[in-house]
Protein backbone atom coordinates (compact mmCIF):
# COMPACT_ATOMS: atom_id res chain seq x y z
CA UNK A 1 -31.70 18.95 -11.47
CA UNK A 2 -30.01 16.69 -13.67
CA UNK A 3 -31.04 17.12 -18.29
CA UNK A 4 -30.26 13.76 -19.81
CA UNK A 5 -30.25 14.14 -24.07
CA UNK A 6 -30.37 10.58 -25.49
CA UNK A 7 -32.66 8.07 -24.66
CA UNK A 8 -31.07 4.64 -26.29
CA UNK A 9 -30.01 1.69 -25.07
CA UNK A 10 -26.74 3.50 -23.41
CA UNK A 11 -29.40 6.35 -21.97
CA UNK A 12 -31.86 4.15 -20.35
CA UNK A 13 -28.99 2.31 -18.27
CA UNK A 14 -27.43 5.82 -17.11
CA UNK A 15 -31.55 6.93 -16.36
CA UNK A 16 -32.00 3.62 -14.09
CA UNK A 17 -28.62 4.51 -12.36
CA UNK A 18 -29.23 8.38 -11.62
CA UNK A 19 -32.77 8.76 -11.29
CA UNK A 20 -32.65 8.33 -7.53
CA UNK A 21 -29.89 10.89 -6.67
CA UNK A 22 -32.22 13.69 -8.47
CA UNK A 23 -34.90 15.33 -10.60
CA UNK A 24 -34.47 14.14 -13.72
CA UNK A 25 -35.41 15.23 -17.35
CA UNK A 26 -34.47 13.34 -20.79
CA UNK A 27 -35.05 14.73 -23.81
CA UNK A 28 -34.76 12.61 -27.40
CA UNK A 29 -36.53 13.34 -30.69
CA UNK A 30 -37.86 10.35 -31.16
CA UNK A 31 -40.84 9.43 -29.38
CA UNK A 32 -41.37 5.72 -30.05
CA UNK A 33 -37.91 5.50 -27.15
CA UNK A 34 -40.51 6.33 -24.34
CA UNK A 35 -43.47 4.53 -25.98
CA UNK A 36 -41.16 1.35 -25.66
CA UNK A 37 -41.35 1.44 -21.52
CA UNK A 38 -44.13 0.55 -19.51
CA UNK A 39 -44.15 2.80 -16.79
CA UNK A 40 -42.11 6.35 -16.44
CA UNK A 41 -40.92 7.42 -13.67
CA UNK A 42 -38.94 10.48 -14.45
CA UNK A 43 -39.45 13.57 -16.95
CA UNK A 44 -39.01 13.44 -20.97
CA UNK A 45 -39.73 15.64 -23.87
CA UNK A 46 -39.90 14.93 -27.46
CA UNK A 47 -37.76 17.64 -29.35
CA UNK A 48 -34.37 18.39 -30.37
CA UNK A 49 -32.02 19.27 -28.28
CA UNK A 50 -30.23 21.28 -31.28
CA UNK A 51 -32.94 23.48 -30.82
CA UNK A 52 -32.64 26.32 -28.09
CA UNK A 53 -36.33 26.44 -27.68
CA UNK A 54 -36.57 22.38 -26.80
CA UNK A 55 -33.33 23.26 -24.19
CA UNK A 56 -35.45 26.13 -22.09
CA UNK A 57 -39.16 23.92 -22.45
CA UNK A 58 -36.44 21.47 -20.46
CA UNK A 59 -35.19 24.44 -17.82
CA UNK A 60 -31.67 24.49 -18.95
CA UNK A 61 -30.88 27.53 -16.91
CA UNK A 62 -31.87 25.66 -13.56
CA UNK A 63 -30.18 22.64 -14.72
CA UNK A 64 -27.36 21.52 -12.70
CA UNK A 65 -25.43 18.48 -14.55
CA UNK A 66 -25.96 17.86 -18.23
CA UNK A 67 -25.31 14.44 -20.12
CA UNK A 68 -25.18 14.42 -23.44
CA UNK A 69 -25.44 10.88 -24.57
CA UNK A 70 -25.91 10.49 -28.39
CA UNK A 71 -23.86 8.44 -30.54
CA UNK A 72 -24.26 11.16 -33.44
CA UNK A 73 -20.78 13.35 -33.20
CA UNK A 74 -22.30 16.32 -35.12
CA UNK A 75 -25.83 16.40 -32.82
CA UNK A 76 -23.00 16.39 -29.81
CA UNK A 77 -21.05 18.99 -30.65
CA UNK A 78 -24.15 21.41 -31.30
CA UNK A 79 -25.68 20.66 -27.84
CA UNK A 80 -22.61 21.37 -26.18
CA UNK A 81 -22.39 24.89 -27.92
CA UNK A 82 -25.80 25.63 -27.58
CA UNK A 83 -26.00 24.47 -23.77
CA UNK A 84 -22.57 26.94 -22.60
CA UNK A 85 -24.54 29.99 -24.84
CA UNK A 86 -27.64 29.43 -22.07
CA UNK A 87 -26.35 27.79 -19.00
CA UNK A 88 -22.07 28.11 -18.61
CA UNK A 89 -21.82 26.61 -15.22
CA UNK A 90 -23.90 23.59 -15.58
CA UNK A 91 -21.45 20.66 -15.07
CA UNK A 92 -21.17 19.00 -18.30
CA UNK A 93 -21.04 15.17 -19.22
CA UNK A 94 -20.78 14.19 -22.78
CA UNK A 95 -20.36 11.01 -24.91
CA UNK A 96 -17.02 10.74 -26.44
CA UNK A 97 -16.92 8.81 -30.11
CA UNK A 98 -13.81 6.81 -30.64
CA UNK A 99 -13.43 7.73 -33.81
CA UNK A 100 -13.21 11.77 -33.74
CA UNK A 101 -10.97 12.11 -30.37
CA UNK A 102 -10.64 16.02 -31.05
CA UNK A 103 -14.60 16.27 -31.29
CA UNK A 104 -14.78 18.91 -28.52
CA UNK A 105 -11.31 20.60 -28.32
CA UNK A 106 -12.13 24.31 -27.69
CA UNK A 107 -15.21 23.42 -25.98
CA UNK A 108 -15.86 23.94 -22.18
CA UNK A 109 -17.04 20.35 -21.47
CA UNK A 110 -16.43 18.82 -17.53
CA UNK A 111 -15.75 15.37 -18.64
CA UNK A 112 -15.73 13.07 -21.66
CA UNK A 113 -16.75 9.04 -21.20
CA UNK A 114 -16.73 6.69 -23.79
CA UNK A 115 -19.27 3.38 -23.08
CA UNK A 116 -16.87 0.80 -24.83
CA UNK A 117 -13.83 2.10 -22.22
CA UNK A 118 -16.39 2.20 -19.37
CA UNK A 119 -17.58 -1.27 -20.05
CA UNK A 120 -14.31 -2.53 -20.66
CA UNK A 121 -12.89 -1.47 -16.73
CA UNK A 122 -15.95 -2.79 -15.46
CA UNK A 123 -15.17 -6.31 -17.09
CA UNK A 124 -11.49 -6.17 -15.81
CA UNK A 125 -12.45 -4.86 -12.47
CA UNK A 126 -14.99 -8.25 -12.23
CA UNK A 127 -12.08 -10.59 -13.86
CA UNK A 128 -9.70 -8.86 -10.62
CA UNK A 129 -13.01 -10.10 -8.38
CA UNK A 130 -12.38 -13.29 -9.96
CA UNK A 131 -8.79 -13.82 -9.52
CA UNK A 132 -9.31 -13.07 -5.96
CA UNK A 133 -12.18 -15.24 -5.55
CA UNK A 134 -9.48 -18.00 -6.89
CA UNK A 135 -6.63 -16.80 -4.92
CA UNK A 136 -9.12 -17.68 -1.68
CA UNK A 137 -10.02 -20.66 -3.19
CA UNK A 138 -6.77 -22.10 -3.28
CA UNK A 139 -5.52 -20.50 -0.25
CA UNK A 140 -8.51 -22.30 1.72
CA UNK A 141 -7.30 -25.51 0.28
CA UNK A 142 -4.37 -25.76 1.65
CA UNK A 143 -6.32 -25.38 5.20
CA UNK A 144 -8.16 -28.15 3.97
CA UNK A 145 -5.65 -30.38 2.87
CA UNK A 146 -4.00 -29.68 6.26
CA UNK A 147 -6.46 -30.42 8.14
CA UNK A 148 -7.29 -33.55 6.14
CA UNK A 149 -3.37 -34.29 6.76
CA UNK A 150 -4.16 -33.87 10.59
CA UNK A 151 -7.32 -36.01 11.22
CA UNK A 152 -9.32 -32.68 10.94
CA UNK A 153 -12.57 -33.46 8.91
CA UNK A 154 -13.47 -30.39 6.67
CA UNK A 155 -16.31 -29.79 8.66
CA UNK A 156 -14.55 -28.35 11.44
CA UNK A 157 -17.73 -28.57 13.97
CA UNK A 158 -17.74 -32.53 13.11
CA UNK A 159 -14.65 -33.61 13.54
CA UNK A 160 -13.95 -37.38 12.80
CA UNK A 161 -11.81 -39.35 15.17
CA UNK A 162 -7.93 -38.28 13.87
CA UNK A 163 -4.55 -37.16 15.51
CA UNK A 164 -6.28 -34.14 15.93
CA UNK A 165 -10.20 -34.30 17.52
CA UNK A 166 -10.38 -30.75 18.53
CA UNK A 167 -10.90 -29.61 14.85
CA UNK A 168 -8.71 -27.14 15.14
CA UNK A 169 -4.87 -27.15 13.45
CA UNK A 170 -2.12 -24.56 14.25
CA UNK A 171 0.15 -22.13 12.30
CA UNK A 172 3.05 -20.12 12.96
CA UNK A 173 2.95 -16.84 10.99
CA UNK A 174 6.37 -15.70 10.38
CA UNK A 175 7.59 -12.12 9.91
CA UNK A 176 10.60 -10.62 8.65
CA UNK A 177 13.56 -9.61 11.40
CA UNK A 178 12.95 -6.13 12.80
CA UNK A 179 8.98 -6.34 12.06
CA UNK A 180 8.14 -2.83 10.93
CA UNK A 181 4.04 -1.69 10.46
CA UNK A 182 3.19 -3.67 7.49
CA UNK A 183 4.67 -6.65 8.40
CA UNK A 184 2.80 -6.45 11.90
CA UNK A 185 -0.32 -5.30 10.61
CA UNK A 186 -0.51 -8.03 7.84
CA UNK A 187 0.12 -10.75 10.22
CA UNK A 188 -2.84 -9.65 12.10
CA UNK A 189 -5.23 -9.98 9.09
CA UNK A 190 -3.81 -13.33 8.18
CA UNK A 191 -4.18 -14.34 11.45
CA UNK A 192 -7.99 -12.87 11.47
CA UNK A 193 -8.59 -15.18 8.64
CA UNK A 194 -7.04 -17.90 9.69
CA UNK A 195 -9.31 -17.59 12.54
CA UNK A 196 -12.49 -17.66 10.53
CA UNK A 197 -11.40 -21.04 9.06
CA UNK A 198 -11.02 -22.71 12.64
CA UNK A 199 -7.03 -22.19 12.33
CA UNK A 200 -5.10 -21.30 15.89
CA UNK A 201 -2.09 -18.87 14.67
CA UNK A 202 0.75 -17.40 17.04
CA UNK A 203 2.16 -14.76 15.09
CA UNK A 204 6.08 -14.92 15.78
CA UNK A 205 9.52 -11.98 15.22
CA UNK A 206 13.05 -12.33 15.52
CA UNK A 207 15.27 -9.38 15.87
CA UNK A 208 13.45 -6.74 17.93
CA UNK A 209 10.66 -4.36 17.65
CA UNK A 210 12.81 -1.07 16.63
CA UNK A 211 11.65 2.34 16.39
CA UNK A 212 10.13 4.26 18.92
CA UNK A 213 6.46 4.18 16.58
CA UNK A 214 6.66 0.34 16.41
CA UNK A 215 6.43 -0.55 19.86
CA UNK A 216 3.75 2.49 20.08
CA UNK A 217 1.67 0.44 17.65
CA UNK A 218 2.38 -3.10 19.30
CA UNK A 219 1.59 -1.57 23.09
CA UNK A 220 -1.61 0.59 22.23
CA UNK A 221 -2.99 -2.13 19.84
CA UNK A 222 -2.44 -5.38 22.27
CA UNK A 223 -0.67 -6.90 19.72
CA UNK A 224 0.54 -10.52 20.62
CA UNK A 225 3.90 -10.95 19.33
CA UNK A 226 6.38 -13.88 20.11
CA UNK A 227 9.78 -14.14 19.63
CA UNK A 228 11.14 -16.70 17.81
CA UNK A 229 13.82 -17.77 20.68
CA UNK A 230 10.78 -19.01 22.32
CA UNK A 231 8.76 -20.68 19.24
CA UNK A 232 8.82 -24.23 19.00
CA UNK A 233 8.85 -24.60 15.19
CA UNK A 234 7.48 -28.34 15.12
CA UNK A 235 4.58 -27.80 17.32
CA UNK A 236 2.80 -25.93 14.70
CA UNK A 237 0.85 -27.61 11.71
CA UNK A 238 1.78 -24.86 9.25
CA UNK A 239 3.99 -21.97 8.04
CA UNK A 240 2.92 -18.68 6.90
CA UNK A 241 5.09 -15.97 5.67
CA UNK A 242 4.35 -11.97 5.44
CA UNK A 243 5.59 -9.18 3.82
CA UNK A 244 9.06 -11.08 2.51
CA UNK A 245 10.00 -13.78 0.36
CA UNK A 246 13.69 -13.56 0.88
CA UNK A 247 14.76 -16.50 3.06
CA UNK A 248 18.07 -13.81 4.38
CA UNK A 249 15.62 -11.79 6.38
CA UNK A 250 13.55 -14.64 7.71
CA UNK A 251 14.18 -14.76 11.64
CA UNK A 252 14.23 -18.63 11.18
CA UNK A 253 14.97 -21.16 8.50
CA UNK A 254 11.76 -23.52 8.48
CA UNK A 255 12.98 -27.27 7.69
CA UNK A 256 10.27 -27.53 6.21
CA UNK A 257 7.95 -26.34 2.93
CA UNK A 258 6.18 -22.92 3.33
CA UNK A 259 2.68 -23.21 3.57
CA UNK A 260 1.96 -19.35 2.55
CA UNK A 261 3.37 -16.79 1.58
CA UNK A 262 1.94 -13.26 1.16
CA UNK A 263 4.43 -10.25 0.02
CA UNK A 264 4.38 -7.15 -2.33
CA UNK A 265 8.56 -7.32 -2.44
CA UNK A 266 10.04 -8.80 -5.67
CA UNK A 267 13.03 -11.02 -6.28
CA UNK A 268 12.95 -13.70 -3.47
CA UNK A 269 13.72 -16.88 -2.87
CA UNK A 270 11.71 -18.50 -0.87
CA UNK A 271 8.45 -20.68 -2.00
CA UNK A 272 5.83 -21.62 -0.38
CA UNK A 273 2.56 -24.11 -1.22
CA UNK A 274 0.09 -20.49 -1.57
CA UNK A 275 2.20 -17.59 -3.04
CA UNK A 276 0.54 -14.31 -3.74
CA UNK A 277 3.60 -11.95 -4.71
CA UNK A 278 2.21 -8.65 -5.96
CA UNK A 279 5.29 -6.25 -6.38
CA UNK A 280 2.87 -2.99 -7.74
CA UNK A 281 1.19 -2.83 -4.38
CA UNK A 282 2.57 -0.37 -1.87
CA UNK A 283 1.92 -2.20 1.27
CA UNK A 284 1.23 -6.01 1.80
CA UNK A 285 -1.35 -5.00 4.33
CA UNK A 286 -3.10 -4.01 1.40
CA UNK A 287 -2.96 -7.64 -0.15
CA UNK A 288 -4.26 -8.41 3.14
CA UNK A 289 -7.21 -5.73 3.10
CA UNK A 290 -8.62 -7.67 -0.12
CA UNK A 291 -8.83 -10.77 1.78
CA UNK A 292 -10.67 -9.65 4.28
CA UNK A 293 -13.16 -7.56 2.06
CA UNK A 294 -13.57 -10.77 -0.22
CA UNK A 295 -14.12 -12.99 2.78
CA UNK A 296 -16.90 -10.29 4.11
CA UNK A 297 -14.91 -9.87 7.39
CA UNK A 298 -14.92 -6.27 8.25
CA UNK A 299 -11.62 -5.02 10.32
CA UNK A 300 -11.96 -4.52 13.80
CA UNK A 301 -10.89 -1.05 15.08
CA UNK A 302 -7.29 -2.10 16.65
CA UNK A 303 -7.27 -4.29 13.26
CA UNK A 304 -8.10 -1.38 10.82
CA UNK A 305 -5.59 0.70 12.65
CA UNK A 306 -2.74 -1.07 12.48
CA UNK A 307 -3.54 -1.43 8.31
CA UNK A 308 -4.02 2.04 7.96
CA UNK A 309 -0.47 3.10 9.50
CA UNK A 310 0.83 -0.35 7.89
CA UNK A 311 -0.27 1.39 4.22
CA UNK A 312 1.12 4.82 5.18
CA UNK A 313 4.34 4.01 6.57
CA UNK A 314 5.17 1.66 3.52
CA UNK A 315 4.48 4.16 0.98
CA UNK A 316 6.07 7.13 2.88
CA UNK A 317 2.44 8.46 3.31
CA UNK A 318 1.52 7.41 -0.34
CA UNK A 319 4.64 9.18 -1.99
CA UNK A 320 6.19 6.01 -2.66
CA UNK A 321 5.13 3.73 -4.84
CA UNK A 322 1.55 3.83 -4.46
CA UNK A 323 -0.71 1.94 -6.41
CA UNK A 324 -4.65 2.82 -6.62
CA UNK A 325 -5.42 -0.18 -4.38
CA UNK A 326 -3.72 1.36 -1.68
CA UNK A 327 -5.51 4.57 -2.15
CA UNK A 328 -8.62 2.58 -1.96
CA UNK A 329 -7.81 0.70 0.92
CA UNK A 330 -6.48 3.69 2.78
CA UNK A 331 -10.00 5.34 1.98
CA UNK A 332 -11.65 2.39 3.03
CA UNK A 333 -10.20 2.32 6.61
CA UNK A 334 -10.70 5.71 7.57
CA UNK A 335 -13.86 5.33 8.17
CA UNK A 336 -13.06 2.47 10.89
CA UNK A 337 -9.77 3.04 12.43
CA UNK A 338 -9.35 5.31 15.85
CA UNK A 339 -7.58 8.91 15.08
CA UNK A 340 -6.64 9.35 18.38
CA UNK A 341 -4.60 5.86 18.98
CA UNK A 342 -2.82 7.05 15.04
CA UNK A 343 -1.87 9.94 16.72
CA UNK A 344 0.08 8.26 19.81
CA UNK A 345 1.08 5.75 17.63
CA UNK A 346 2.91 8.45 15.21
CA UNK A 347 4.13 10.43 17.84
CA UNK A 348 5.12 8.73 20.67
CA UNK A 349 7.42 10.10 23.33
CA UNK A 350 11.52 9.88 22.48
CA UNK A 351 14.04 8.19 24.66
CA UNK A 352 16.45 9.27 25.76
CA UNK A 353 19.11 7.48 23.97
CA UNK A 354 17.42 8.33 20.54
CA UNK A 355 17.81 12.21 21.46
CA UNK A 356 21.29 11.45 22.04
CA UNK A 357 21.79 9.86 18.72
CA UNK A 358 20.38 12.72 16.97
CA UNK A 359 22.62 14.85 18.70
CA UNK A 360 25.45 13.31 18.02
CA UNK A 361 24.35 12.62 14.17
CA UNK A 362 24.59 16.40 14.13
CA UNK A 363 27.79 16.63 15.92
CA UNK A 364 29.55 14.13 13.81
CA UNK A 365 28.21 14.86 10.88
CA UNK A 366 30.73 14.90 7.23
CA UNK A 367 29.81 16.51 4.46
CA UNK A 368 30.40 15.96 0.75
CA UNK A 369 29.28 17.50 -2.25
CA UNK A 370 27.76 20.22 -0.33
CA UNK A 371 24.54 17.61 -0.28
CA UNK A 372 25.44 14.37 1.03
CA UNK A 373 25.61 13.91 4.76
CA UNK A 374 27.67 10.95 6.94
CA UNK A 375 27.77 10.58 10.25
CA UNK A 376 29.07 8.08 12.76
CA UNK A 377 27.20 7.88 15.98
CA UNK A 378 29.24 5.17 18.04
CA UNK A 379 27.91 2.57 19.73
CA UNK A 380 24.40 2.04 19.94
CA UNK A 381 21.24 -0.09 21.73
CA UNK A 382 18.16 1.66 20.04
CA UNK A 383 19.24 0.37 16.29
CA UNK A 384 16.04 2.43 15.52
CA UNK A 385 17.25 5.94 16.37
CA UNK A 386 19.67 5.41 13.04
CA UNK A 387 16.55 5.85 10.90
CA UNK A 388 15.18 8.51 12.92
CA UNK A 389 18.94 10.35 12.62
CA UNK A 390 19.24 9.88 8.99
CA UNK A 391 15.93 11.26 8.73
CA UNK A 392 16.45 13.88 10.97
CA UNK A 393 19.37 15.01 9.14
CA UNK A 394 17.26 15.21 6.10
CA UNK A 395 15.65 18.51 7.05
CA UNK A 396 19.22 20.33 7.06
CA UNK A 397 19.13 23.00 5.00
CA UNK A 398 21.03 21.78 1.83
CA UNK A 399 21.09 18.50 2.14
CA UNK A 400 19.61 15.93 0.14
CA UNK A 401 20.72 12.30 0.99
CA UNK A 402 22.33 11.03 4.59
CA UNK A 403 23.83 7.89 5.98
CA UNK A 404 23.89 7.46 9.52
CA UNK A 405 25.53 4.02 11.45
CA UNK A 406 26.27 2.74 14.44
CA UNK A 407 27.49 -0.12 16.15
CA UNK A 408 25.11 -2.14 17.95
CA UNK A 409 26.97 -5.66 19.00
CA UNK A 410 28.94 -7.31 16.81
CA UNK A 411 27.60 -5.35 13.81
CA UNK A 412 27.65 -2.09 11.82
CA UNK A 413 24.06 -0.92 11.07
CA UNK A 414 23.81 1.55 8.43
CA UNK A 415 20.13 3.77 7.33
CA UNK A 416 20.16 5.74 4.44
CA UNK A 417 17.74 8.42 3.49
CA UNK A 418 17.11 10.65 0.25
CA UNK A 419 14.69 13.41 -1.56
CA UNK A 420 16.53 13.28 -4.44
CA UNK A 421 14.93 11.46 -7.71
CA UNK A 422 18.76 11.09 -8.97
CA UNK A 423 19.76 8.76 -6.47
CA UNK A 424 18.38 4.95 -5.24
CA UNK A 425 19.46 4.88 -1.89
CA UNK A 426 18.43 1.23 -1.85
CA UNK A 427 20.27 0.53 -4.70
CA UNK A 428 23.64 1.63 -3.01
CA UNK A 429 22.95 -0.26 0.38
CA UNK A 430 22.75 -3.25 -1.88
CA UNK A 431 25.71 -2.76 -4.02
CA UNK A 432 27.99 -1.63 -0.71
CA UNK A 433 26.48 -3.93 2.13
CA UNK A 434 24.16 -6.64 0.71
CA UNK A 435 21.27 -4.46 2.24
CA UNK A 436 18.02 -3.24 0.63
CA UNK A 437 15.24 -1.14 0.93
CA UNK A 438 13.58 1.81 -1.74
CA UNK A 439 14.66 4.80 -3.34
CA UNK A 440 14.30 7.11 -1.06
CA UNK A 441 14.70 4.86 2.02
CA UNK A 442 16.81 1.72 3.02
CA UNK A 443 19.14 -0.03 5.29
CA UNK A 444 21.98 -2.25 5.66
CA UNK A 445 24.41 -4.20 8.26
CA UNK A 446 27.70 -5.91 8.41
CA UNK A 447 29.64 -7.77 10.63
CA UNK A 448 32.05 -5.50 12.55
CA UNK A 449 34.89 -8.72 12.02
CA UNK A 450 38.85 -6.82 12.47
CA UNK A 451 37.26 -4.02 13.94
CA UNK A 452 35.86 -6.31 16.80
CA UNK A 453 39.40 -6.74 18.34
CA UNK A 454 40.26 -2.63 18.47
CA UNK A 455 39.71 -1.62 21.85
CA UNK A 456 40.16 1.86 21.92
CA UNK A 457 37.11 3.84 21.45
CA UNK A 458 38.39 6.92 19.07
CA UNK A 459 40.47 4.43 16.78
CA UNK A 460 37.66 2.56 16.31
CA UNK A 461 35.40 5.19 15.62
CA UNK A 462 38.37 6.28 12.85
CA UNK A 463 38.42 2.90 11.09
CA UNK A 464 34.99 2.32 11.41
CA UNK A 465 33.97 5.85 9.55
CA UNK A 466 36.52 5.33 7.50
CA UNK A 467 35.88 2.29 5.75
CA UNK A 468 32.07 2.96 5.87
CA UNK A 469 32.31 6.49 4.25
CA UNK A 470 34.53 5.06 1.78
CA UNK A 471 32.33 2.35 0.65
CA UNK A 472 29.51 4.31 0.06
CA UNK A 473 31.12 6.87 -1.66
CA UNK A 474 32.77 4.73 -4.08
CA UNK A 475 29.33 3.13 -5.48
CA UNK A 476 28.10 6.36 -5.41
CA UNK A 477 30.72 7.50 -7.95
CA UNK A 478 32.42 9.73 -6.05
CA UNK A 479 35.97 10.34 -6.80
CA UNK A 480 38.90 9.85 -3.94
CA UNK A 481 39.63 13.96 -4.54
CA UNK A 482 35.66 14.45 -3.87
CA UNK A 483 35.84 11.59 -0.71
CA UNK A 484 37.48 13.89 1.44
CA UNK A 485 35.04 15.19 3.43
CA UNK A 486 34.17 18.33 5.67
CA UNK A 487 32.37 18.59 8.56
């Protein structure tokens, strides 16, 4: 049973709200509030709720939730103690008043709401509906214009005779080298979309699909992925770009103006006709997620998969950098993605070569500091098993931040990992390398160059560890004395 005290203009809209979840009574002193309303549907009395004797006429001791709603601080205050002296466990809602912000310090009260704030979210959460409404709006545009460019008439059922009678135009979403979850998962949405405007969209990699969890998702999910070494840029009407805006990591360099571009990384480059670039969001796929809800299109299961995982790997299972739209969007796809394909997905069986690597991360292992772990591994094909090393490392008892690299080629891949708040791994791939990533996570690669032309195996491993160690360590702040390592 829910006891609602104040019946004004504030009261009636909470009564309209909660009246259907359960039995209801209001109480307010003055009786010309009820006279006011045509028909009642719920229970009232006329008294004051100051009173103890109006409080038990109402059944405060079977009452379950309380809201006190008048905008009279004293009145408040005195319902509140009179309500804990006959019922302490009822939960207990009560009207906060801006200007005495102590009013019920060293009261028991569940939760204080003032109308002005709640009011004031709801108008920013509709101006957000708003933006996003816009942000459609002008992303659908350039579809338009597009197809307008093409001979496409913007009734794609109708088309006029063009260059292009089908009704249909093409685009080549672009992800960035070494796709990773979010990057896969938001090209499917944008290619979902796409779809629902009468838009055919290949979505296209470079690099390769790394990590053992990747090509999990990519083989359980049927996603269609093409690599760019067989893309034939100018056969496609239009260019979209997810989850980067640096041209560097781009597994091509279009010739040609970006139609879209959808990422939640700051400080890129590239620019494109349609930019949202939204660095407080965890995960792109997120972005993404909005689109979709805005457009009414509700993710298919393989679809709401992938955006799940895409949202937990990219905030490290919502410990990095989370905002409350991922929450939400996390919460939202629960409900439609498959458990069992997450599982395989997240633990898929380990090669061979990646047990090897771990092994040998162990095995090779330098330590410095008594907390910071290097290790060389040699000469590599699963780039991806660095990431799982440095990770793996991670768990040693002690340690707090590890580099692992390899060679794989004609470069030196490095993958960094860290639980401590002191130190931006990311940060230091950048400074060292020219690589990137987070605080706790991040990568980087070089071109092996001198090194290329050693032949021998163990003095290459020697200059190689050498010079990597060193860099790191010296951005790090380490001094030479500190640099020489143990294993």
């Amino acid at each position: 049973m829910i006891l609602i005290i104040g019946y004004g203009s504030f009261g009636r809209k909470v009564v309209s709200y909660v009246k259907a979840l359960d039995r209801i009574i209001v109480i307010d002193k003055n009786p010309t509030v009820f006279e006011s309303v045509e028909k009642l549907d719920f229970e009232y009395i006329v008294g004051d709720a100051c009173e103890k004797e109006t409080l038990l006429k109402a059944g405060i001791k079977e009452v379950d939730t309380v809201l006190i709603l008048t905008n009279d601080h004293t009145t408040n205050k005195k319902i509140v103690e009179l309500i804990r002296e006959l019922n302490p466990t009822a939960y207990l809602i009560v009207r906060g008043i801006s200007k005495y912000p102590d009013l019920y310090s060293g009261t028991k009260v569940d939760r204080v709401i003032y109308p002005i704030d709640c009011a004031a979210k709801e108008i920013v959460a509709e101006m957000e509906k708003s933006q996003l409404r816009k942000r459609l709006m002008d992303l659908e545009k350039v579809i338009l214009d597009l197809k307008s460019k093409h001979g496409v008439t913007i009734d794609a059922d109708n088309p006029k005779e063009g260059i292009n009678n089908n009704g249909i135009i093409s685009f080549l979403i672009l992800m960035h080298n070494n796709p990773d979850p979010d990057s896969i998962a938001s090209a499917m949405a944008l290619k979902r979309i796409l779809e629902r405007w009468k838009v055919k969209a290949d979505i296209g990699y470079g690099g390769r699909i790394e990590f053992d969890e990747n090509k999990a998702m990519v083989n359980l999910l049927g996603i269609k992925l093409i690599p760019v070494e067989d893309v034939d840029i100018n056969k496609y009407d239009g260019i979209a770009v997810v989850d980067t805006s640096s041209s560097k990591l781009l597994p091509i360099n279009p010739d040609r103006e970006i139609d879209i571009l959808i990422d939640h990384h700051e400080n890129g480059d590239l620019t494109a006709k349609y930019m949202d670039i939204r660095p407080e969001i965890g995960a792109t796929a997120t972005i993404l997620l909005e689109y979709l809800n805005e457009l009414n299109i509700t993710p298919k299961q393989d679809l709401a998969t992938a955006l799940y995982y895409a949202i937990c790997t990219d905030t490290n299972y919502f410990r990095r950098k989370t905002s409350k739209k991922d929450f939400e969007a996390a919460g939202y796809l629960q409900d439609l993605m498959d458990p069992k394909t997450l599982e395989m997905i997240e633990n898929p069986e380990m090669d061979t070569e990646t047990m090897e690597i771990l092994a040998r991360s162990i095995l090779n292992r330098k330590i410095v500091r008594s907390s910071i772990a290097l290790s060389y591994v040699g000469i590599i094909k699963n780039r991806g098993a660095l990431a799982k090393a440095a990770d793996f490392l991670l768990k040693m008892e002690g340690i707090t931040t590890t580099y692992v690299f390899g060679i794989s080629g004609n470069k030196i891949y490095i993958s960094a990992r860290t639980k401590d708040l002191r130190i931006d791994v990311g940060e230091i791939m950048r400074r060292a390398f020219g690589g990137g990533g987070h605080q706790k996570a991040a990568a980087a690669s070089i071109d092996l160059g001198i090194f290329e032309s050693v032949s021998d195996k163990d003095s290459l491993r020697k200059l190689v560890e050498e010079a990597i160690q060193t860099k790191i360590l010296k951005v790090m702040g380490i001094s030479e004395e500190e640099r020489r390592v143990k294993s």
